[in-house]
PDB file of N, CA and C in Angstrom:
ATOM      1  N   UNK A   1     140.105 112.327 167.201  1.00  0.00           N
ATOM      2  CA  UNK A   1     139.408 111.564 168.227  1.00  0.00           C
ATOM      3  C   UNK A   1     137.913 111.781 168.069  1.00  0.00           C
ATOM      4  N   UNK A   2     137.361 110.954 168.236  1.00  0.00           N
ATOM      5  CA  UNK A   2     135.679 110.703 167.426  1.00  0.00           C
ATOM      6  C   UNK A   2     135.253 111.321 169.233  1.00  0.00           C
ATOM      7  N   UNK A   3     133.831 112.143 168.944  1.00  0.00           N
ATOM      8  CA  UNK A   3     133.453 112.986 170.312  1.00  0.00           C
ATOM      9  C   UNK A   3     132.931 111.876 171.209  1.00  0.00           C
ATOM     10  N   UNK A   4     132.941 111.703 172.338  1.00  0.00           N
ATOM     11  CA  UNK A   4     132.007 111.180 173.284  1.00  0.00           C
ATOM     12  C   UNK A   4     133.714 110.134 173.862  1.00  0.00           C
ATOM     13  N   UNK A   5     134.350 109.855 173.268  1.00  0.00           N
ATOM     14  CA  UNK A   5     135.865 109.266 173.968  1.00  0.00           C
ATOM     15  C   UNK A   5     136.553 109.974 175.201  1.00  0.00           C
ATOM     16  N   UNK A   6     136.434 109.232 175.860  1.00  0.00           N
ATOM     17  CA  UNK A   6     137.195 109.606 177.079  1.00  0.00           C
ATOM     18  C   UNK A   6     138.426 109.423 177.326  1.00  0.00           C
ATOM     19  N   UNK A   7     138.945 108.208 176.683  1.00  0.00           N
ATOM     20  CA  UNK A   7     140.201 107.512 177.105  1.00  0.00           C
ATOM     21  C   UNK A   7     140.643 107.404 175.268  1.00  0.00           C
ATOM     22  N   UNK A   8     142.475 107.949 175.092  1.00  0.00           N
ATOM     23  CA  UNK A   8     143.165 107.983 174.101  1.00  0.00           C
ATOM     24  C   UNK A   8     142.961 106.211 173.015  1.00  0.00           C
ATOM     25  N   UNK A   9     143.311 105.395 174.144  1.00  0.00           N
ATOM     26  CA  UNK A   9     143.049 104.002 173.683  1.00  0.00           C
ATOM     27  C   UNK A   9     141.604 103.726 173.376  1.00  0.00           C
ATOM     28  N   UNK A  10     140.704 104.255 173.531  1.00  0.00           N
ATOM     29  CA  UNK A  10     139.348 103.793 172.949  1.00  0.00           C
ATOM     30  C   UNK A  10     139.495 104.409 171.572  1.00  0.00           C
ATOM     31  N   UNK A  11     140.216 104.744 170.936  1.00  0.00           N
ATOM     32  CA  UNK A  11     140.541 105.250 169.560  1.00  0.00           C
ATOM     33  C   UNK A  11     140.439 104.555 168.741  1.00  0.00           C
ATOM     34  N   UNK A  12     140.206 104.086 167.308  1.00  0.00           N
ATOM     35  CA  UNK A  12     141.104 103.039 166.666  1.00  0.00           C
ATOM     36  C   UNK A  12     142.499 103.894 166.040  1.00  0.00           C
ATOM     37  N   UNK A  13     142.378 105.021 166.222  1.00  0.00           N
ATOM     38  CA  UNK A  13     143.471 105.861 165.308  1.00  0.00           C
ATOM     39  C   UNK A  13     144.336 106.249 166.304  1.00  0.00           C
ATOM     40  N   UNK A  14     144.056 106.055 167.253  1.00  0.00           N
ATOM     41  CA  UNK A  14     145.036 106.312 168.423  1.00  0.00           C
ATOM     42  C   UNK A  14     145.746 107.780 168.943  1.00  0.00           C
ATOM     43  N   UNK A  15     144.494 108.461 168.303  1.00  0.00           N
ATOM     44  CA  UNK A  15     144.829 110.072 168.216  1.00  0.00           C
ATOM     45  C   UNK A  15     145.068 110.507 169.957  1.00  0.00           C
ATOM     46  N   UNK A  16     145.728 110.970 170.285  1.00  0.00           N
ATOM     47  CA  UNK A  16     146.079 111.617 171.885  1.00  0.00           C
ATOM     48  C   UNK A  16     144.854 112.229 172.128  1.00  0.00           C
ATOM     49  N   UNK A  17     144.601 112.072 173.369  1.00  0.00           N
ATOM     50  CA  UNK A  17     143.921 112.819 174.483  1.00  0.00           C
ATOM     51  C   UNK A  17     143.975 114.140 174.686  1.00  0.00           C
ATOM     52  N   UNK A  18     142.974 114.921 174.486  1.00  0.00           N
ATOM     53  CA  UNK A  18     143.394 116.148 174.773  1.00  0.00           C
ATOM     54  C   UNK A  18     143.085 116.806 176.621  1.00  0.00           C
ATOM     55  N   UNK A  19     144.224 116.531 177.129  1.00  0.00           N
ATOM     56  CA  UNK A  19     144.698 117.225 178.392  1.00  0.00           C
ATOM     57  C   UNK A  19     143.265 117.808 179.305  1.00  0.00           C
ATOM     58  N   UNK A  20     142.992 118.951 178.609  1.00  0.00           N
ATOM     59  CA  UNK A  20     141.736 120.063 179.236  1.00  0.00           C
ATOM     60  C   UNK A  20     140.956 118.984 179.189  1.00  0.00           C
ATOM     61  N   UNK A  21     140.672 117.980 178.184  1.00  0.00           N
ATOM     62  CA  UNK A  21     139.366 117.265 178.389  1.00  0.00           C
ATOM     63  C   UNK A  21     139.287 116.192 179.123  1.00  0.00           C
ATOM     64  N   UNK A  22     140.448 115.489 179.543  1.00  0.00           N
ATOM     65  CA  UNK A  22     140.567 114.560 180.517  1.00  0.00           C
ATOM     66  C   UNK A  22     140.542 114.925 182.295  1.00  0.00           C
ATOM     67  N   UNK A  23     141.439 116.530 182.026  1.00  0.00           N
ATOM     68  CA  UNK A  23     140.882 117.026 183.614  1.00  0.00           C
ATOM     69  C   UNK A  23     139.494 117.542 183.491  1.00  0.00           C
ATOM     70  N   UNK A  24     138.892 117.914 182.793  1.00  0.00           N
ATOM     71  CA  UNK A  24     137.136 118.849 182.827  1.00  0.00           C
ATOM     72  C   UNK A  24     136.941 116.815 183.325  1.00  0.00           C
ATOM     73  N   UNK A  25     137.065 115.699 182.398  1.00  0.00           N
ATOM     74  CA  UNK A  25     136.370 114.969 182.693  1.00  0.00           C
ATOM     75  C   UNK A  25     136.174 114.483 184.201  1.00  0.00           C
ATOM     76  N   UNK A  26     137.285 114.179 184.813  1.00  0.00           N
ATOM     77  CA  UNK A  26     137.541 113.804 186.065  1.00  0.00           C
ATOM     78  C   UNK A  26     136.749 115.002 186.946  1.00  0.00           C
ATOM     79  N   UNK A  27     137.257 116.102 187.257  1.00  0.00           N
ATOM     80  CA  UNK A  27     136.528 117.165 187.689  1.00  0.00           C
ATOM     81  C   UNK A  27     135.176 117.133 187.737  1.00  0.00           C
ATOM     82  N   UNK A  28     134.506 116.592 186.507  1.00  0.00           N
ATOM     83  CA  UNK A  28     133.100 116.755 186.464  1.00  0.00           C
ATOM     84  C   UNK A  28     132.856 115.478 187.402  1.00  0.00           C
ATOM     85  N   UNK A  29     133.338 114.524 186.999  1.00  0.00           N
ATOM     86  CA  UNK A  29     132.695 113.395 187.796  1.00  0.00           C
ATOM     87  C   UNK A  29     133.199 113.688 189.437  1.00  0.00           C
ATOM     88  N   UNK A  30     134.070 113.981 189.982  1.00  0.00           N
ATOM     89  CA  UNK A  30     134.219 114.626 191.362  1.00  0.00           C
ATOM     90  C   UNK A  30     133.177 115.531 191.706  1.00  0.00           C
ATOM     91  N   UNK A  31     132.604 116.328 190.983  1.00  0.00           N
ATOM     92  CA  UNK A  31     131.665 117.178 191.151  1.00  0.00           C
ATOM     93  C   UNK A  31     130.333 116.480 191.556  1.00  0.00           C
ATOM     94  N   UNK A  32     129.849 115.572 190.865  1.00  0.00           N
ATOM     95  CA  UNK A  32     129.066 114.842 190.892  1.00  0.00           C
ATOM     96  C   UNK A  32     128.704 113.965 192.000  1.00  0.00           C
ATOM     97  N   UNK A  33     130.055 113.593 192.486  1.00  0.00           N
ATOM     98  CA  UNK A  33     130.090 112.674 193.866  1.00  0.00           C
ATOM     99  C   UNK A  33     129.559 113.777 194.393  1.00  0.00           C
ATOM    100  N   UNK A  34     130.439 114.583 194.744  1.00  0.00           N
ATOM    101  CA  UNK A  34     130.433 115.880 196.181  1.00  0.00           C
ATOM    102  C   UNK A  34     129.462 116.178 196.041  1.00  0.00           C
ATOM    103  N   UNK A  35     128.977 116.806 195.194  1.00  0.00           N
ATOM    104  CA  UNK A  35     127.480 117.604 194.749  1.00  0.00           C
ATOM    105  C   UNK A  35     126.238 116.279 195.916  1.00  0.00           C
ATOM    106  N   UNK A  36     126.773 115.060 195.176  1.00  0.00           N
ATOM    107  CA  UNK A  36     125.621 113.649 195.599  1.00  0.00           C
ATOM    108  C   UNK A  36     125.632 113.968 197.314  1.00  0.00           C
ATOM    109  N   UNK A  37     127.044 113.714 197.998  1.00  0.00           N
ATOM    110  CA  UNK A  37     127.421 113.567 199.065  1.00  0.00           C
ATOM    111  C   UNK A  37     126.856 114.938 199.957  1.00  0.00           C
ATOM    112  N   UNK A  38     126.955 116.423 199.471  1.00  0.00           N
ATOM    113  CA  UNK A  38     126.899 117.332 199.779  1.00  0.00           C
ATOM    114  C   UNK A  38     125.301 117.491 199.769  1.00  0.00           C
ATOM    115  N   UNK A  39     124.225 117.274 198.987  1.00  0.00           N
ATOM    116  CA  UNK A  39     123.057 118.049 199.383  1.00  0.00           C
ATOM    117  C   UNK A  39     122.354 116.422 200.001  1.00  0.00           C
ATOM    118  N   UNK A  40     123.184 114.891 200.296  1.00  0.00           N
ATOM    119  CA  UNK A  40     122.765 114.536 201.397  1.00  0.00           C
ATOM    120  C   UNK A  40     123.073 114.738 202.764  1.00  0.00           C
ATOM    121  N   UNK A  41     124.073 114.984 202.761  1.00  0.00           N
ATOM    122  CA  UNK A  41     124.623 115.737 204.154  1.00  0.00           C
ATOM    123  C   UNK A  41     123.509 116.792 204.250  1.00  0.00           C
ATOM    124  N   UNK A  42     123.416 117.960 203.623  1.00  0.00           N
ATOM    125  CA  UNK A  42     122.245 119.068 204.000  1.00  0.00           C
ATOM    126  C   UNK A  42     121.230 118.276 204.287  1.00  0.00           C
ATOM    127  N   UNK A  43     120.499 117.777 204.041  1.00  0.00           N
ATOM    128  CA  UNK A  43     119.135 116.992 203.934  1.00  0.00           C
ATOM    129  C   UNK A  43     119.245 115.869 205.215  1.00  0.00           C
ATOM    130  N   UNK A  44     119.886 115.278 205.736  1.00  0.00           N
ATOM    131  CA  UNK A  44     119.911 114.725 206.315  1.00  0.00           C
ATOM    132  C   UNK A  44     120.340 115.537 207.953  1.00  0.00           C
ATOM    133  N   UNK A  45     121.251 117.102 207.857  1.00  0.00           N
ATOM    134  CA  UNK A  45     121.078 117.551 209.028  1.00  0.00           C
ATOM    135  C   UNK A  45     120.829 118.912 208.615  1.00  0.00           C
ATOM    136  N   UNK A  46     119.301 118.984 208.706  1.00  0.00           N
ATOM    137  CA  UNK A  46     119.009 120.600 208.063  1.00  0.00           C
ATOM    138  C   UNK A  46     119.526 121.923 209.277  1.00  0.00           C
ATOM    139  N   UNK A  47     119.776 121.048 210.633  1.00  0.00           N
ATOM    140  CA  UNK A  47     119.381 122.384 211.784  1.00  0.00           C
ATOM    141  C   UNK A  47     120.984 123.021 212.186  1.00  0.00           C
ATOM    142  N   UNK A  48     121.422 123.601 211.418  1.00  0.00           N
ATOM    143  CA  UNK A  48     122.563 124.599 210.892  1.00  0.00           C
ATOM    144  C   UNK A  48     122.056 126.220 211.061  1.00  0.00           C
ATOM    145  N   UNK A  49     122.677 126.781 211.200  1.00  0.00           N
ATOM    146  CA  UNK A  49     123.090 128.344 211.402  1.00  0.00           C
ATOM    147  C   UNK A  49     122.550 128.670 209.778  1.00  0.00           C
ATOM    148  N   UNK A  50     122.854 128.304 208.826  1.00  0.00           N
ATOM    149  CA  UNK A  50     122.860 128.682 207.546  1.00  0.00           C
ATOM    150  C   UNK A  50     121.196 128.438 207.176  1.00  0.00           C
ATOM    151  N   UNK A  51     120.776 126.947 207.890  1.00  0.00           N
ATOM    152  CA  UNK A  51     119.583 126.690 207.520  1.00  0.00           C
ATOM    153  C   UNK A  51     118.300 127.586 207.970  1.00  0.00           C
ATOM    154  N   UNK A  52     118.713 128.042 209.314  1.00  0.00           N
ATOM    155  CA  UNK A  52     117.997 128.599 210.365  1.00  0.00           C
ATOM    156  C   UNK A  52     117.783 130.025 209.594  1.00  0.00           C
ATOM    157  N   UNK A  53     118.914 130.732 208.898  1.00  0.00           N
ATOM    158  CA  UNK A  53     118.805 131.856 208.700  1.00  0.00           C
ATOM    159  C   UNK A  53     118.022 132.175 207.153  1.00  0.00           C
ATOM    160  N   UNK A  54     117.998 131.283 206.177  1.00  0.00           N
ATOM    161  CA  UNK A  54     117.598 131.487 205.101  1.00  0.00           C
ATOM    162  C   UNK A  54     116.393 130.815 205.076  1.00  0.00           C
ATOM    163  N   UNK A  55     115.890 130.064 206.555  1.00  0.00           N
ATOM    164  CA  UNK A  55     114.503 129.130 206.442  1.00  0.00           C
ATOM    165  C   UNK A  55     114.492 128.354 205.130  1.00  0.00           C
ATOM    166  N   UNK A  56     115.341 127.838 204.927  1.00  0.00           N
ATOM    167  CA  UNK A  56     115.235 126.405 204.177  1.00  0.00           C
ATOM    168  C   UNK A  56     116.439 126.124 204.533  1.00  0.00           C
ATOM    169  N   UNK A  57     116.487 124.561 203.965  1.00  0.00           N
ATOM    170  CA  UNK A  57     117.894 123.920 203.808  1.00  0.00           C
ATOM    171  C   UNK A  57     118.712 124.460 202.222  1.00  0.00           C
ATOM    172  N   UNK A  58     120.240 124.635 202.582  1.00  0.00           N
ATOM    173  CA  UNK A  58     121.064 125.029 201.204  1.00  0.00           C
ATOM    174  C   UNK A  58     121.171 123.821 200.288  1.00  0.00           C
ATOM    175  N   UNK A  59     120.746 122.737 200.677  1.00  0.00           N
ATOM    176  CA  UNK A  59     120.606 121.739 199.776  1.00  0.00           C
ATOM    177  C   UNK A  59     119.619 122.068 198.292  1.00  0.00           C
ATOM    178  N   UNK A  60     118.740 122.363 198.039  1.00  0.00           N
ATOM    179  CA  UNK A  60     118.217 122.922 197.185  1.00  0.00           C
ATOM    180  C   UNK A  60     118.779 123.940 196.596  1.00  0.00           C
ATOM    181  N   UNK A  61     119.578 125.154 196.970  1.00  0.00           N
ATOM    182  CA  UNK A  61     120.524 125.780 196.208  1.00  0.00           C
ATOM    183  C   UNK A  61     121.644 124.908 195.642  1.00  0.00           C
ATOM    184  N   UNK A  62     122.112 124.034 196.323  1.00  0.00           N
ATOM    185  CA  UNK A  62     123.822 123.437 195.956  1.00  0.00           C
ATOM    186  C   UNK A  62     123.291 122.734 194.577  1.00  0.00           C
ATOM    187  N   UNK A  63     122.345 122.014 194.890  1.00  0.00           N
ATOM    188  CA  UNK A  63     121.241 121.208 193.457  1.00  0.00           C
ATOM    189  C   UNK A  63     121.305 121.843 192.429  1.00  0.00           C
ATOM    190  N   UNK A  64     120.641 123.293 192.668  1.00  0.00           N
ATOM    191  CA  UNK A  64     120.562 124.180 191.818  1.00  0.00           C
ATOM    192  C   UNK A  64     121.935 124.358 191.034  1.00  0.00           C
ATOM    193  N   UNK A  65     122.830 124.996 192.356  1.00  0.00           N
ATOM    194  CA  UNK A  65     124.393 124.803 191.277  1.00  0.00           C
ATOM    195  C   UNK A  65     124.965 124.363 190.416  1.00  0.00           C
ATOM    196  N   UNK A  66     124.625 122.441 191.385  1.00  0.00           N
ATOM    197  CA  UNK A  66     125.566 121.888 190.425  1.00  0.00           C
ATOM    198  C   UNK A  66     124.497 121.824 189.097  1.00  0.00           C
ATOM    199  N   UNK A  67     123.466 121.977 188.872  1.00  0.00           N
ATOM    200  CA  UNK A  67     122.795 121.674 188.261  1.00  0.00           C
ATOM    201  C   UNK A  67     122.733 122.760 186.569  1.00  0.00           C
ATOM    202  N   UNK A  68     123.545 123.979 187.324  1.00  0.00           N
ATOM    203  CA  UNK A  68     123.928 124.921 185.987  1.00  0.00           C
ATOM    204  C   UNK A  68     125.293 124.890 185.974  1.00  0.00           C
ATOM    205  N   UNK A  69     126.132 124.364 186.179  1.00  0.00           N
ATOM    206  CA  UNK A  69     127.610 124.333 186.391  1.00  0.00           C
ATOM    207  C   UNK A  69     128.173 122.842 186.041  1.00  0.00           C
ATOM    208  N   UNK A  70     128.133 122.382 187.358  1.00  0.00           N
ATOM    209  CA  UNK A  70     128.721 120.743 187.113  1.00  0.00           C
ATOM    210  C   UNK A  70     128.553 119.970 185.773  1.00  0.00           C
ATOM    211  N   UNK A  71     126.425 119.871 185.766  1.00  0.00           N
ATOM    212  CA  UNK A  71     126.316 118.751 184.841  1.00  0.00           C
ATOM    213  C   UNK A  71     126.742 119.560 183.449  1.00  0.00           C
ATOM    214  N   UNK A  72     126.169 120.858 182.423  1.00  0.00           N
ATOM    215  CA  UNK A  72     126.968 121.026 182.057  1.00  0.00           C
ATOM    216  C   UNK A  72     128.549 121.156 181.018  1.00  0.00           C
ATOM    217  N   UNK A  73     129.079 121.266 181.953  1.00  0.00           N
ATOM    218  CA  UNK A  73     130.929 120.970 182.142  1.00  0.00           C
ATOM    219  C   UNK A  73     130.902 119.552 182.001  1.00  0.00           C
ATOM    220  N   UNK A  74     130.470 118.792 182.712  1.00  0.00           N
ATOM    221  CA  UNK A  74     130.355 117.083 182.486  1.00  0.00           C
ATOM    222  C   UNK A  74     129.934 116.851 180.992  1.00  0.00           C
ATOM    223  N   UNK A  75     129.250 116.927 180.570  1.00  0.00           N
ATOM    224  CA  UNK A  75     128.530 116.921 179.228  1.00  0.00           C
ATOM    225  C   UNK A  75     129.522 117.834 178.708  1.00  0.00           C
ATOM    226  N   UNK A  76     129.651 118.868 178.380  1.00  0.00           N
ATOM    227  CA  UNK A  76     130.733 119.062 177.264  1.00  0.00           C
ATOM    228  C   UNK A  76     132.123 118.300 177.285  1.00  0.00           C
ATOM    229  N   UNK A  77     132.744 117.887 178.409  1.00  0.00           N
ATOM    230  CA  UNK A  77     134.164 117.042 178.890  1.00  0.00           C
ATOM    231  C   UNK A  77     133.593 115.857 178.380  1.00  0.00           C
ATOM    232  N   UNK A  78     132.561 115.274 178.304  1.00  0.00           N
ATOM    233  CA  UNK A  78     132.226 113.947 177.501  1.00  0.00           C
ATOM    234  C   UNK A  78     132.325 113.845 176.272  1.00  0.00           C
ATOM    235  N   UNK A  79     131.800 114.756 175.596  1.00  0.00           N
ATOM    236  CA  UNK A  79     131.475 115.170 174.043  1.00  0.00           C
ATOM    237  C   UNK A  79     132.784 115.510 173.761  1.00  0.00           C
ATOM    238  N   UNK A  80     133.802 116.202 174.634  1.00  0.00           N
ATOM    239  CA  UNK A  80     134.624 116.741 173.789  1.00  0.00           C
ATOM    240  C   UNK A  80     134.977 118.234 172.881  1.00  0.00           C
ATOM    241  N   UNK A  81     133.694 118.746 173.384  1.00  0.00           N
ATOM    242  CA  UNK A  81     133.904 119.917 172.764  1.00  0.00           C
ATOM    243  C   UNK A  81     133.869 121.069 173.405  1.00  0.00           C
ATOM    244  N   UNK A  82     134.237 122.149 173.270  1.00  0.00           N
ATOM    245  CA  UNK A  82     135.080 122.992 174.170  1.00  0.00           C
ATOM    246  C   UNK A  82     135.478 122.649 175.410  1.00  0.00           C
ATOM    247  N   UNK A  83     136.842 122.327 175.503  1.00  0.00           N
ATOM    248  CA  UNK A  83     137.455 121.785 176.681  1.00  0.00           C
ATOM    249  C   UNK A  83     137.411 122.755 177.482  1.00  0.00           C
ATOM    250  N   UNK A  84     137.958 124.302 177.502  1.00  0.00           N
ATOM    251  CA  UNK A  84     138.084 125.338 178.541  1.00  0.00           C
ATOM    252  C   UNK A  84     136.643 125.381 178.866  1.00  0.00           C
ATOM    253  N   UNK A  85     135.756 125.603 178.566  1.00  0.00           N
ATOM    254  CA  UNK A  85     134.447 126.121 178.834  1.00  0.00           C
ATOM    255  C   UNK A  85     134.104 124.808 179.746  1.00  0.00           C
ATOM    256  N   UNK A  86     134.291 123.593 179.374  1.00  0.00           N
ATOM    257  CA  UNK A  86     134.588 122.672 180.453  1.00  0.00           C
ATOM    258  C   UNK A  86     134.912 122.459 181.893  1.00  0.00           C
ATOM    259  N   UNK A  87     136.512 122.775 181.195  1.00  0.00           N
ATOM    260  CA  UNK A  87     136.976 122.834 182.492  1.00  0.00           C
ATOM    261  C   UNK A  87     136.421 124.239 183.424  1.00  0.00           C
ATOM    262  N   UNK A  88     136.326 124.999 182.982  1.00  0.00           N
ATOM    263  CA  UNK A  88     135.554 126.267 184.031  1.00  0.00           C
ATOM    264  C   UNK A  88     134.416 125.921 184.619  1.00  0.00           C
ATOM    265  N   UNK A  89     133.615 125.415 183.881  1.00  0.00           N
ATOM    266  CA  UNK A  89     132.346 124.908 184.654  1.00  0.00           C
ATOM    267  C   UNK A  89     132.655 123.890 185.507  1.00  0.00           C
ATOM    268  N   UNK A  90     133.727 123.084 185.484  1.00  0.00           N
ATOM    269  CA  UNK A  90     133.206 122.109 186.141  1.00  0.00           C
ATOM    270  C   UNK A  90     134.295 122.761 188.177  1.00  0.00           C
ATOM    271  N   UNK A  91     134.966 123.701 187.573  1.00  0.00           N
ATOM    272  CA  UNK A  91     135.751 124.431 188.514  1.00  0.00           C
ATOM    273  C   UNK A  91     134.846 125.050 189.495  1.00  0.00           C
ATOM    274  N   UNK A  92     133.450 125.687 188.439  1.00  0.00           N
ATOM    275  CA  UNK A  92     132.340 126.913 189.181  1.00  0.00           C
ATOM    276  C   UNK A  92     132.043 126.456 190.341  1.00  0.00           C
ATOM    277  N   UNK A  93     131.540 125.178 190.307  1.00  0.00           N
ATOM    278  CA  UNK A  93     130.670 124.275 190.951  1.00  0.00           C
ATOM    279  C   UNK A  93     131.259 124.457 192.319  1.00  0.00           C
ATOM    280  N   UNK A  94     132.048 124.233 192.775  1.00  0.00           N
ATOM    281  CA  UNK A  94     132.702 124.114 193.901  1.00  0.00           C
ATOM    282  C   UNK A  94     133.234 125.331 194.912  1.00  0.00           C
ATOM    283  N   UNK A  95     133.922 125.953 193.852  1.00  0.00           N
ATOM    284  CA  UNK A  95     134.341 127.715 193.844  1.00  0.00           C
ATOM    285  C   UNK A  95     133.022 128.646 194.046  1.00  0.00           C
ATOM    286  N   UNK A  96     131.506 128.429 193.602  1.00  0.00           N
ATOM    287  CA  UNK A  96     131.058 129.168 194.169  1.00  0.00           C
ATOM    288  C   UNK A  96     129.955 128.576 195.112  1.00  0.00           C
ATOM    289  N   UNK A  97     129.813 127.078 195.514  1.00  0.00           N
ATOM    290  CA  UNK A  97     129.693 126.848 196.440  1.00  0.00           C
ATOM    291  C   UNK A  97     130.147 127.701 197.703  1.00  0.00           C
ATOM    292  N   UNK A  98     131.806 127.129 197.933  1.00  0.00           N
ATOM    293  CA  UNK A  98     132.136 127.564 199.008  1.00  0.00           C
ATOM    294  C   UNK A  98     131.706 128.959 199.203  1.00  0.00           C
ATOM    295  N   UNK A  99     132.104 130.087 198.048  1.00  0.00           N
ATOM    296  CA  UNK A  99     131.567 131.114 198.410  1.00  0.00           C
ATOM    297  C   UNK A  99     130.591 131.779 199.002  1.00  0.00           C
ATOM    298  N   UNK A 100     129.685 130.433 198.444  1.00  0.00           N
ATOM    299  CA  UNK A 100     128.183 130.824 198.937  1.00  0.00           C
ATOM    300  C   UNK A 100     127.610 130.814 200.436  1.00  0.00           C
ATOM    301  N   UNK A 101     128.259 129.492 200.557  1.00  0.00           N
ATOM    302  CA  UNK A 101     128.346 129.065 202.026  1.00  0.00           C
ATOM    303  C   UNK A 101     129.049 129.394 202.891  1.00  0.00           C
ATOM    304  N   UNK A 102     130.359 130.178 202.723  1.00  0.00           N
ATOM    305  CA  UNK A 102     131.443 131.016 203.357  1.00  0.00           C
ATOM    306  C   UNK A 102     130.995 131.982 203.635  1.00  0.00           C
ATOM    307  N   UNK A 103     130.379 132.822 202.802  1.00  0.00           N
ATOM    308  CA  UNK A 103     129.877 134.251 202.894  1.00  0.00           C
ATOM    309  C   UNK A 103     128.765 134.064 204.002  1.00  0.00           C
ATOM    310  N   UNK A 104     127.825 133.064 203.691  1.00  0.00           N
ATOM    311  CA  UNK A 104     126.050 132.870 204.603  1.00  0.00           C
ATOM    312  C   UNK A 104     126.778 132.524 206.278  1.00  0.00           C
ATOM    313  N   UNK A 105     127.927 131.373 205.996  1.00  0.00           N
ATOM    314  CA  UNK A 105     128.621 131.019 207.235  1.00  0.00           C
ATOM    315  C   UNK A 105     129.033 132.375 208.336  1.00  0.00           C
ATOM    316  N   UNK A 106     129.763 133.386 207.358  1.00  0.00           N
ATOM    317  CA  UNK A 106     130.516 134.407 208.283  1.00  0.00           C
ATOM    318  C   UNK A 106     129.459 135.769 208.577  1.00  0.00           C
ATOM    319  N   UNK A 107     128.399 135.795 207.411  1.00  0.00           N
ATOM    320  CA  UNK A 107     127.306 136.865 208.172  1.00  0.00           C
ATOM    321  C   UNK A 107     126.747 136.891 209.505  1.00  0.00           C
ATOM    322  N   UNK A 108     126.402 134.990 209.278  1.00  0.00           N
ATOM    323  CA  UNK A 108     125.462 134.491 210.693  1.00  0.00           C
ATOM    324  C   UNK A 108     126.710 134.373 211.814  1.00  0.00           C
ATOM    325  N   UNK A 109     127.879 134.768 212.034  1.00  0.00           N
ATOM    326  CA  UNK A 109     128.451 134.156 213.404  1.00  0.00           C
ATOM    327  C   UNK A 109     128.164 135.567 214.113  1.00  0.00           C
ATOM    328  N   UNK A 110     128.371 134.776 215.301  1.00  0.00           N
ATOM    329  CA  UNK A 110     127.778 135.932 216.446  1.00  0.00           C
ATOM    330  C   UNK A 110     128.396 137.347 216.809  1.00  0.00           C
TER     331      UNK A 110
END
């Protein structure tokens, strides 16, 4: 399968899909929405418990994230080359989100 193929049928040789690289692909692009959806949600309601306590909005961190994680995992799941390293990155993104925000969430409750 020639690199940058996403889909088995864009082949002319009709070589199979390799599995890891079709979920890293999807994954990455989910990432991408949420990531989009997620630091407009921050940005649009900065006055949060989380925001209050770190004096900024976490939107600029989540950016940051997806920004060493997501894109990435997206870019290698495109190319095709190392699928695991792929798929992990594009897993990080989310996994240490929540963490991030779980952890900042449960310091600040009263």
């Amino acid at each position: 399968m020639a690199k940058g193929r996403l889909f088995a049928f864009d082949e002319p040789e009709g070589e199979p899909l390799d599995p890891l690289q079709a979920v890293a692909a999807i994954l990455g692009a989910l990432d991408a929405v949420s990531c989009a959806l997620l630091v407009g949600y921050l940005l649009l309601w900065p006055d949060q418990a989380v925001s209050r306590a770190i004096g900024m909005s976490p939107a600029g961190p989540a950016a940051l994230l997806y920004a060493a994680t997501g894109l990435p995992g997206l870019a290698l799941a495109y190319t095709g080359r190392m699928p695991r390293l792929a798929l992990a990155l594009t897993l990080a993104f989310p996994i240490a989100f929540m963490l991030f925000y779980g952890a900042l969430s449960l310091a600040l409750l009263p």
